[in-house]
N, C-alpha and C. Protein backbone atom coordinates (compact mmCIF):
# COMPACT_ATOMS: atom_id res chain seq x y z
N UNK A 1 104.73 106.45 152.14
CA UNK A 1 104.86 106.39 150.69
C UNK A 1 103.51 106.01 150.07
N UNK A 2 103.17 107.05 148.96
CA UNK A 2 102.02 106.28 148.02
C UNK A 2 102.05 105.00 147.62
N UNK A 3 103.02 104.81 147.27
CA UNK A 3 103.67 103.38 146.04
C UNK A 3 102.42 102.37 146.56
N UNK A 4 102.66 102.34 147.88
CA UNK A 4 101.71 101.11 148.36
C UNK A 4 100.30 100.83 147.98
N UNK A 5 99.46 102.24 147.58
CA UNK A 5 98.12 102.45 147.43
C UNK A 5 98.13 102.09 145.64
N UNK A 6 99.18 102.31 144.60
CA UNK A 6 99.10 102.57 143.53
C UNK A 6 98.74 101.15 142.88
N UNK A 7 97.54 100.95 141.93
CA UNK A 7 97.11 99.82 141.58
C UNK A 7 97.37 99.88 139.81
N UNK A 8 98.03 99.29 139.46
CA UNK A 8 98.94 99.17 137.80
C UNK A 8 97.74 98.08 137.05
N UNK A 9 97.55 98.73 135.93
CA UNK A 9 96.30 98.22 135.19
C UNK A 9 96.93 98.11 133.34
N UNK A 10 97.19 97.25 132.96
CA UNK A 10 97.29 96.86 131.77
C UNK A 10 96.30 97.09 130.38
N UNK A 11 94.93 97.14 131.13
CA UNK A 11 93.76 96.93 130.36
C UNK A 11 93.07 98.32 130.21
N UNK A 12 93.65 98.98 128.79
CA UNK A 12 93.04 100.38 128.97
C UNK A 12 91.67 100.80 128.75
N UNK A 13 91.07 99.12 128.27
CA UNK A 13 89.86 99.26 128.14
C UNK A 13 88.74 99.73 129.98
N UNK A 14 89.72 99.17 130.82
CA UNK A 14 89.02 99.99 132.18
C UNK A 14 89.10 101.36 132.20
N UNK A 15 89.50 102.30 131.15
CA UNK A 15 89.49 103.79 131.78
C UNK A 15 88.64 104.20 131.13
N UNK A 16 88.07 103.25 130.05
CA UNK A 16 87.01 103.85 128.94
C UNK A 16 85.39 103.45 129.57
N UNK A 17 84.65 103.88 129.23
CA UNK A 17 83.19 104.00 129.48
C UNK A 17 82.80 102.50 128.67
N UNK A 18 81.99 102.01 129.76
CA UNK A 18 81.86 100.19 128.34
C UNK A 18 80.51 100.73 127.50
N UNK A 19 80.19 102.30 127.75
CA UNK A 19 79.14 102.64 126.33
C UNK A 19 79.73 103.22 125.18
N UNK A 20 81.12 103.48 125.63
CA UNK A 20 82.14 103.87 124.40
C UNK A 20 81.93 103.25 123.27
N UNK A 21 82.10 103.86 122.09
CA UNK A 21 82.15 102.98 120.68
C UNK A 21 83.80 101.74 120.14
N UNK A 22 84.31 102.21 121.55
CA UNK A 22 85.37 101.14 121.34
C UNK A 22 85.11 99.82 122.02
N UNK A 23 84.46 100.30 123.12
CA UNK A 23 84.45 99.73 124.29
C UNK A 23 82.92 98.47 123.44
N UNK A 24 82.20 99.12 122.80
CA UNK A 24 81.35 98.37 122.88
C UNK A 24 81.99 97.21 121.58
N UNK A 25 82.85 97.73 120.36
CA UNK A 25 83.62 96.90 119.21
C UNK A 25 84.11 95.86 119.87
N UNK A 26 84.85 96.37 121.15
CA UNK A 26 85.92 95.22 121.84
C UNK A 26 84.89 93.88 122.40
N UNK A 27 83.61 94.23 122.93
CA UNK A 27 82.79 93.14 123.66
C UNK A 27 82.53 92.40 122.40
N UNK A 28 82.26 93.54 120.81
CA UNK A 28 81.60 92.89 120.13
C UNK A 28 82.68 91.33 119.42
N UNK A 29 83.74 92.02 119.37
CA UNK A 29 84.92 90.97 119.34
C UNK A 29 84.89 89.48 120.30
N UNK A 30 85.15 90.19 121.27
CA UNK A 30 85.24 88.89 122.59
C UNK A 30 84.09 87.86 122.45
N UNK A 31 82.98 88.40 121.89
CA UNK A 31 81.87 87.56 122.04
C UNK A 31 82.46 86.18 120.74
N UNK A 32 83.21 86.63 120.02
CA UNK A 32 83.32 86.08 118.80
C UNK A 32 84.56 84.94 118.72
N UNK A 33 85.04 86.07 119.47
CA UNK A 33 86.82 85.74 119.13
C UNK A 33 87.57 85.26 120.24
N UNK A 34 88.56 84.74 120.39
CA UNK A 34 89.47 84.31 122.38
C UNK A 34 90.26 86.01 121.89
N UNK A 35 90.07 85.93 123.12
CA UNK A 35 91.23 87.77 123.55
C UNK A 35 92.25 87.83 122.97
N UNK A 36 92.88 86.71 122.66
CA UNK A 36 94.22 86.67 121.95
C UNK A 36 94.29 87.10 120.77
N UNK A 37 93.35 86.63 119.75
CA UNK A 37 93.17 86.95 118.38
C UNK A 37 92.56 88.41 118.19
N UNK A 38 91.84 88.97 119.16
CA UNK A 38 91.48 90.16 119.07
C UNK A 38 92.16 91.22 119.60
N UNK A 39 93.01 90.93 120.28
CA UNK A 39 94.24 91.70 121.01
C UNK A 39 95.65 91.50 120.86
N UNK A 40 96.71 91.43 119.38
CA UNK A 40 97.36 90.50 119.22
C UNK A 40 98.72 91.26 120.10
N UNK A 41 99.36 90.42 120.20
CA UNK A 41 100.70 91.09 121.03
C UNK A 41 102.00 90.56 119.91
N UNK A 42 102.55 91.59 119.91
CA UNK A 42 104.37 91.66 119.21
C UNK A 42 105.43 91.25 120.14
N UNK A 43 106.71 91.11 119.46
CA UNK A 43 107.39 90.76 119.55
C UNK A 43 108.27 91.61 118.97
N UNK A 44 109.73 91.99 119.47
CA UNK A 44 110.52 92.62 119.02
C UNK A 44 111.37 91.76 118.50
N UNK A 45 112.42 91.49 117.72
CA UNK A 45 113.57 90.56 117.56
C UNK A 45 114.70 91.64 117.16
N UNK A 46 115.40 91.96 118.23
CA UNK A 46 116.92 92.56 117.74
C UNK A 46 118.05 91.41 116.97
N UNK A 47 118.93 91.84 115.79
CA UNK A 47 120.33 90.65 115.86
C UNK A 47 121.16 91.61 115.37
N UNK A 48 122.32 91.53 115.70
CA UNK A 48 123.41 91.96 114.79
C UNK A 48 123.76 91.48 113.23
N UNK A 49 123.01 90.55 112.89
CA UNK A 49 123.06 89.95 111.48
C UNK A 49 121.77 90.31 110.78
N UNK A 50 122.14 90.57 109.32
CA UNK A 50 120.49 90.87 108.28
C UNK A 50 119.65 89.31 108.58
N UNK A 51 118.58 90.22 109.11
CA UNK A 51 117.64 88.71 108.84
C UNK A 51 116.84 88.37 107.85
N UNK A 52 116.98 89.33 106.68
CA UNK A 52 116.20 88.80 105.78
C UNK A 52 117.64 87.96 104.64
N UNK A 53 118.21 87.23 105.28
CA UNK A 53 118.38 85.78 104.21
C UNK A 53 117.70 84.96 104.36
N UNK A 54 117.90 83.92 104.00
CA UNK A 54 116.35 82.51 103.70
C UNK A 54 116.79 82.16 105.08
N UNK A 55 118.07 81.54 105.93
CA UNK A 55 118.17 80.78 107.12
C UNK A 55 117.51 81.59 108.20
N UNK A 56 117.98 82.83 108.51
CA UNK A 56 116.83 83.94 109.27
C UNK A 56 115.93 84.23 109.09
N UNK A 57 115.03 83.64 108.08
CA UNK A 57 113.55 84.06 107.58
C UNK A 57 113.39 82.77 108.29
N UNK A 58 114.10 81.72 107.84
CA UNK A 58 113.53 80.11 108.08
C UNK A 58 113.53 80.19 110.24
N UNK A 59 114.85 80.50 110.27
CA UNK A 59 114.79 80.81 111.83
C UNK A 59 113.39 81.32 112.67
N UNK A 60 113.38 82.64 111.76
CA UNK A 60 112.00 83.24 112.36
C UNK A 60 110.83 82.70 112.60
N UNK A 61 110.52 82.23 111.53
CA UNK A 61 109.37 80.89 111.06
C UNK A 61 108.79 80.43 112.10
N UNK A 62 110.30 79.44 112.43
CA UNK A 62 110.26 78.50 113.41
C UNK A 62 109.82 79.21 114.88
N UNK A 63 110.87 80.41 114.91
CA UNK A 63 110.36 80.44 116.27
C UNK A 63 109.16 81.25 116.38
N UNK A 64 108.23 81.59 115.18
CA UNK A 64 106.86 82.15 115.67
C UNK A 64 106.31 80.84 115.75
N UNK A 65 106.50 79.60 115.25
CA UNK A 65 106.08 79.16 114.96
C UNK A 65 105.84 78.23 116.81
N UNK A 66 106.98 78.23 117.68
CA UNK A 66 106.72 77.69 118.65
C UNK A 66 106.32 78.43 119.76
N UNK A 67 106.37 80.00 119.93
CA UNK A 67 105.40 80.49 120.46
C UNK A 67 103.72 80.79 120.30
N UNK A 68 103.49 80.43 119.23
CA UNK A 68 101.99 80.71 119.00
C UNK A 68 101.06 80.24 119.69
């Protein structure tokens, strides 16, 4: 089986050339910024209830508020 040889890469900035004009924005970032703020990551939130009343807005809040 291949599977074994196959190496899974997250960072699509490795398929790009680091003389790329992205490639070089992204260093110009990092130099500046932590990876986090320059690379931000989402969050999905499914509910069966509208979340835009005030207690589900307030809910939300909170919980961006303890992952950050």
């Amino acid at each position: 089986s291949a599977a074994g040889f196959a190496r899974f890469n997250y960072d699509d900035r490795k398929a790009v050339s680091a003389s790329a004009p992205s490639s070089v924005g992204y260093a110009a970032l990092e130099r500046h910024f932590p990876i986090s703020q320059s690379i931000p990551q989402y969050i999905l939130v499914q509910s069966p209830r509208d979340l835009r009343s005030p207690q589900a807005l307030a809910d939300l809040e909170q919980m961006a508020y303890r992952i950050a």
